[in-house]
N, C-alpha and C. Protein backbone atom coordinates (compact mmCIF):
# COMPACT_ATOMS: atom_id res chain seq x y z
N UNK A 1 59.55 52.45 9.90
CA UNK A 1 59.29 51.09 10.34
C UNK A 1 57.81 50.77 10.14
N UNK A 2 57.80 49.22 9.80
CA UNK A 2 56.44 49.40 9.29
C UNK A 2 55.63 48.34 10.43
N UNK A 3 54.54 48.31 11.31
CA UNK A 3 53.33 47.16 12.18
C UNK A 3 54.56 45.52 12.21
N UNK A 4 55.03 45.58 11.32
CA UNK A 4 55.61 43.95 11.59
C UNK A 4 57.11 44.24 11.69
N UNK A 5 58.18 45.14 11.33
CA UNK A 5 59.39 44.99 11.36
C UNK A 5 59.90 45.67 12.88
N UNK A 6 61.11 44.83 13.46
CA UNK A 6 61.46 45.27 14.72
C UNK A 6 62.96 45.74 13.88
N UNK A 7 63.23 46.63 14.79
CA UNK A 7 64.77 46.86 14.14
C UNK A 7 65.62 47.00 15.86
N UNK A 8 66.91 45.98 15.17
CA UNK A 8 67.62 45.63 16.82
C UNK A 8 68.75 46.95 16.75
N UNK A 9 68.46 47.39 18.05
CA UNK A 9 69.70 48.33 18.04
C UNK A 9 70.70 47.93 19.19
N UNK A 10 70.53 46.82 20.15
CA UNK A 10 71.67 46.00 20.55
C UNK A 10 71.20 44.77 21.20
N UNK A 11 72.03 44.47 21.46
CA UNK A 11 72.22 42.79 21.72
C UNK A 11 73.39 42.16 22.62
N UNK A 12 73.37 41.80 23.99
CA UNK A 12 74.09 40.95 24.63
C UNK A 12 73.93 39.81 25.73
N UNK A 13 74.49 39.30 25.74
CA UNK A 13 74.20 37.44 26.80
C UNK A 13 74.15 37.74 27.88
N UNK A 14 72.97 37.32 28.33
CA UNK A 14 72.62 37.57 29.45
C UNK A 14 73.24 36.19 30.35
N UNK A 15 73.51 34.98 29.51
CA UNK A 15 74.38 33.96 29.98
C UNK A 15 74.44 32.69 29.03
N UNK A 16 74.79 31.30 29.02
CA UNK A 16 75.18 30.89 28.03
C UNK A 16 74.06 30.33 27.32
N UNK A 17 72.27 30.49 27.73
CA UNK A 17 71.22 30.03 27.23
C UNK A 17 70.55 31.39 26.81
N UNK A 18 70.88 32.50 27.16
CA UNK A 18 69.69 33.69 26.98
C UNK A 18 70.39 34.88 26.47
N UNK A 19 69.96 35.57 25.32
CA UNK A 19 70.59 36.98 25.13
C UNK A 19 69.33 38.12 25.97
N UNK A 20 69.80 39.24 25.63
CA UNK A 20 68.81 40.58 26.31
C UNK A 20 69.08 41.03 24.60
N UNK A 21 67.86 41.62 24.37
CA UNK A 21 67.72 42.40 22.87
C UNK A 21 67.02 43.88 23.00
N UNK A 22 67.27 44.65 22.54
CA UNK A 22 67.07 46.10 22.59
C UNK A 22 66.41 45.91 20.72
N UNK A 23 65.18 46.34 20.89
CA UNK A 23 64.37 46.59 19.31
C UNK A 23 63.71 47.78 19.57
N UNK A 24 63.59 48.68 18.64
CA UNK A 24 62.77 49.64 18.32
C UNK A 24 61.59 48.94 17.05
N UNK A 25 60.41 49.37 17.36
CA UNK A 25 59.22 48.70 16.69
C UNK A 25 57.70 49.68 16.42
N UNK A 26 56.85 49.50 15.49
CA UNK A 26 56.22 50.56 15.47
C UNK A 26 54.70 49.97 15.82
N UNK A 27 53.77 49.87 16.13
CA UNK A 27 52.42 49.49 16.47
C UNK A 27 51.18 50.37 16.20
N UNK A 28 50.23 50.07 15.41
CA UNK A 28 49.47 51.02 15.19
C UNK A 28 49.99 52.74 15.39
N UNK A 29 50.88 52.63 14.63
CA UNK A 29 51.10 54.16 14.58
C UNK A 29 52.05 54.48 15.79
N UNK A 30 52.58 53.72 16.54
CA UNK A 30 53.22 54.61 17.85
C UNK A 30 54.70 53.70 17.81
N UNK A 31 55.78 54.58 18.11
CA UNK A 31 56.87 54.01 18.44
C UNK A 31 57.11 53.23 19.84
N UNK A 32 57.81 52.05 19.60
CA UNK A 32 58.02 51.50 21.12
C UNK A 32 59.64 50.91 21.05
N UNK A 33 59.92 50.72 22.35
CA UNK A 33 61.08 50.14 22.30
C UNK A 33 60.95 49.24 23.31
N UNK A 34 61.51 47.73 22.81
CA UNK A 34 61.29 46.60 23.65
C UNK A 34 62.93 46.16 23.88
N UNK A 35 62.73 45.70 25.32
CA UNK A 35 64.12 44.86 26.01
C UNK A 35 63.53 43.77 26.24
N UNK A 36 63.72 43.05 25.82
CA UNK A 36 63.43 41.69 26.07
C UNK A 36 64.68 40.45 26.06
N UNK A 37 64.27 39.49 27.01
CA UNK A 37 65.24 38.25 26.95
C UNK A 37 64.82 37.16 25.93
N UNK A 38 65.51 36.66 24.87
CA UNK A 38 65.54 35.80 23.93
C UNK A 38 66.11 34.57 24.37
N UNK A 39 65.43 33.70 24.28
CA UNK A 39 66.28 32.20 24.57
C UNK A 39 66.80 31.99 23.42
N UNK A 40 68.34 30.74 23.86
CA UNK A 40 68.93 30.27 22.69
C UNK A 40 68.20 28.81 22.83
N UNK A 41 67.70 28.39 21.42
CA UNK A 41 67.31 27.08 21.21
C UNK A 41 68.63 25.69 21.62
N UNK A 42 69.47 26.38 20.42
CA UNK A 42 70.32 24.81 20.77
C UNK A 42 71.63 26.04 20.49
N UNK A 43 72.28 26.35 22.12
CA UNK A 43 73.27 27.21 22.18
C UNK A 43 74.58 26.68 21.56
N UNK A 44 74.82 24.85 21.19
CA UNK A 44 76.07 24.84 20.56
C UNK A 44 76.19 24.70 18.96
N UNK A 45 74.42 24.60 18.68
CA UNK A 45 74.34 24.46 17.25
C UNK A 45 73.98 25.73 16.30
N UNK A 46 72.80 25.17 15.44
CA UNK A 46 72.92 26.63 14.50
C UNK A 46 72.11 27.53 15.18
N UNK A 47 72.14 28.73 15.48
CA UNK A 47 71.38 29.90 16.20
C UNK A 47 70.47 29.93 16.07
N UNK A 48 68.90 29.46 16.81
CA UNK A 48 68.07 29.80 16.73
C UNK A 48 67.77 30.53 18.00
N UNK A 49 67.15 31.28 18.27
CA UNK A 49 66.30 32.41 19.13
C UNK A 49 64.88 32.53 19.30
N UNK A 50 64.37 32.62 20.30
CA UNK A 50 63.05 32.73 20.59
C UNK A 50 62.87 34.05 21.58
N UNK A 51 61.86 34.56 21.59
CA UNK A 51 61.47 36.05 22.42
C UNK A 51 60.79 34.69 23.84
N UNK A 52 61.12 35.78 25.02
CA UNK A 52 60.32 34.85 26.33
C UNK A 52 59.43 36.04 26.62
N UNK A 53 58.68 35.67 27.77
CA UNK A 53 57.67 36.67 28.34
C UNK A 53 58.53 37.81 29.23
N UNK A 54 59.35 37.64 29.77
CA UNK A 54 60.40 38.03 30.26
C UNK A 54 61.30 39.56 29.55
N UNK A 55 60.57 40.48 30.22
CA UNK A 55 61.03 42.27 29.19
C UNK A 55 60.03 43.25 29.31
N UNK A 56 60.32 44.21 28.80
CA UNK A 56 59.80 45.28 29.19
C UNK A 56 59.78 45.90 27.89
N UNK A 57 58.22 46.03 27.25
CA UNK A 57 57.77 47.44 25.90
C UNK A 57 57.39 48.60 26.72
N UNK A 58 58.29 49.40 26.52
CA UNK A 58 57.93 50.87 26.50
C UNK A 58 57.59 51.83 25.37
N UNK A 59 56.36 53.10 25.19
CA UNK A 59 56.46 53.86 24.53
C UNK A 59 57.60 54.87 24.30
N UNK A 60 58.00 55.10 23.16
CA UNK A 60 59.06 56.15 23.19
C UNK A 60 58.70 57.32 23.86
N UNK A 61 57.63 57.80 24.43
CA UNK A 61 57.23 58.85 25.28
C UNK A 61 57.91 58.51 26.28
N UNK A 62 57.56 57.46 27.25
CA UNK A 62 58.49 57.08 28.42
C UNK A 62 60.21 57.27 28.86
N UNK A 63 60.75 57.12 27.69
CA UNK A 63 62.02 57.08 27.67
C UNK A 63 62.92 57.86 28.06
N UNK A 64 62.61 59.19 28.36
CA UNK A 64 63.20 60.10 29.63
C UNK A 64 62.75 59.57 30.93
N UNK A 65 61.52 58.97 31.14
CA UNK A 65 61.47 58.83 32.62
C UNK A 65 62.29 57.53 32.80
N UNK A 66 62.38 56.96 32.32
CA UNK A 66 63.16 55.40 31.98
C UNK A 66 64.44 55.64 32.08
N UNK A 67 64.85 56.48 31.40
CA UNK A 67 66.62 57.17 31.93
C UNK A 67 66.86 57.24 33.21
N UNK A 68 65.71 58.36 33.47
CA UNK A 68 66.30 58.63 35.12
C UNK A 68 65.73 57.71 36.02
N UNK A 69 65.27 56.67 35.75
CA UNK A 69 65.15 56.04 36.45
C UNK A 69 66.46 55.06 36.29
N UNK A 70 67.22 54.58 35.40
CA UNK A 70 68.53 54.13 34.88
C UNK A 70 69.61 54.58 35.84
N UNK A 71 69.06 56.48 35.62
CA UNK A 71 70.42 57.01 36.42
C UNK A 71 70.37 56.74 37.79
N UNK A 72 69.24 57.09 38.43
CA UNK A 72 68.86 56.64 40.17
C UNK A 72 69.52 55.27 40.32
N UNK A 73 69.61 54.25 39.54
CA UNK A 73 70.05 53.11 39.80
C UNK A 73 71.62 52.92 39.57
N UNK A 74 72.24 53.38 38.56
CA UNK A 74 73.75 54.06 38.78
C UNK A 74 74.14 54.84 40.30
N UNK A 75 73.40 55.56 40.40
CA UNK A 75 73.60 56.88 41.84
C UNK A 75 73.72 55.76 42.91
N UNK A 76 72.93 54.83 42.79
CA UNK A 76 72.61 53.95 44.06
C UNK A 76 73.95 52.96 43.96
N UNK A 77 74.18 52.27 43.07
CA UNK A 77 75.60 51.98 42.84
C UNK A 77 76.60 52.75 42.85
N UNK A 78 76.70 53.64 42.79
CA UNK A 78 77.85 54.52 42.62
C UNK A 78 78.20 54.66 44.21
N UNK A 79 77.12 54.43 45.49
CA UNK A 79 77.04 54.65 46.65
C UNK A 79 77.73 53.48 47.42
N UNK A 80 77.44 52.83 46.74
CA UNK A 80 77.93 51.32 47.46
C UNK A 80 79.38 50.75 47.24
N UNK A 81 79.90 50.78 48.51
CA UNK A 81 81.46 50.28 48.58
C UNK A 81 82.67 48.95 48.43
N UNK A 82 81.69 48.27 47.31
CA UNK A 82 81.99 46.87 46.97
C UNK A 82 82.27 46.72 45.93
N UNK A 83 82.91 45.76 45.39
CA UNK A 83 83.90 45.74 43.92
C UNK A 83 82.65 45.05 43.58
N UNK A 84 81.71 44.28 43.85
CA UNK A 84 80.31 43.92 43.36
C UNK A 84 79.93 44.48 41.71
N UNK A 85 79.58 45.52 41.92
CA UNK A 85 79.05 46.56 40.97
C UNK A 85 79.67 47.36 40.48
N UNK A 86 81.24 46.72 40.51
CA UNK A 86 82.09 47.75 39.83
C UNK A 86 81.91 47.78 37.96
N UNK A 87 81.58 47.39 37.46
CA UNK A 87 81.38 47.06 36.30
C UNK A 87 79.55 48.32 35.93
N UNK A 88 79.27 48.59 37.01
CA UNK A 88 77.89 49.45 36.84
C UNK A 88 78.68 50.87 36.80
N UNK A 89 79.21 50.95 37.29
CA UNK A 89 80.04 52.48 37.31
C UNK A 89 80.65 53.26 36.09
């Protein structure tokens, strides 16, 4: 990957104006991976997308602590006795 190319490794709606985007990207030499929320410009016309301030760049160094911090938040759902968060499980 080269300073300007992001490469998406997923993508889903966060609701009927905003997706969440998962990119891996490279920056002066270091890998990162960004989650970020994308607005839809005109959601019934032709697709345009914009990045918001709204997300989180992490170094790929981070990304084990970023897991378990993922999993602690599963564990904590997994605890709770409500059809709420059944979809986190």
């Amino acid at each position: 990957m080269d300073q300007n190319n992001l490469r998406l490794i997923s993508e889903f709606n966060k609701n009927s104006v905003e997706l969440v985007k998962v990119h891996l990207s490279t920056f002066r030499g270091r890998d990162y991976v960004d989650i970020r929320v994308w607005h839809l410009q005109d959601p019934g016309g032709p697709r345009s997308e914009l990045p918001t301030k709204k997300g989180i760049c992490l170094s790929v160094d981070l990304l084990a602590e970023f897991f378990q911090a993922i999993d602690r938040l599963r564990e904590f759902f997994d605890q709770k006795e409500t059809k709420d968060f059944e979809g986190l499980r």
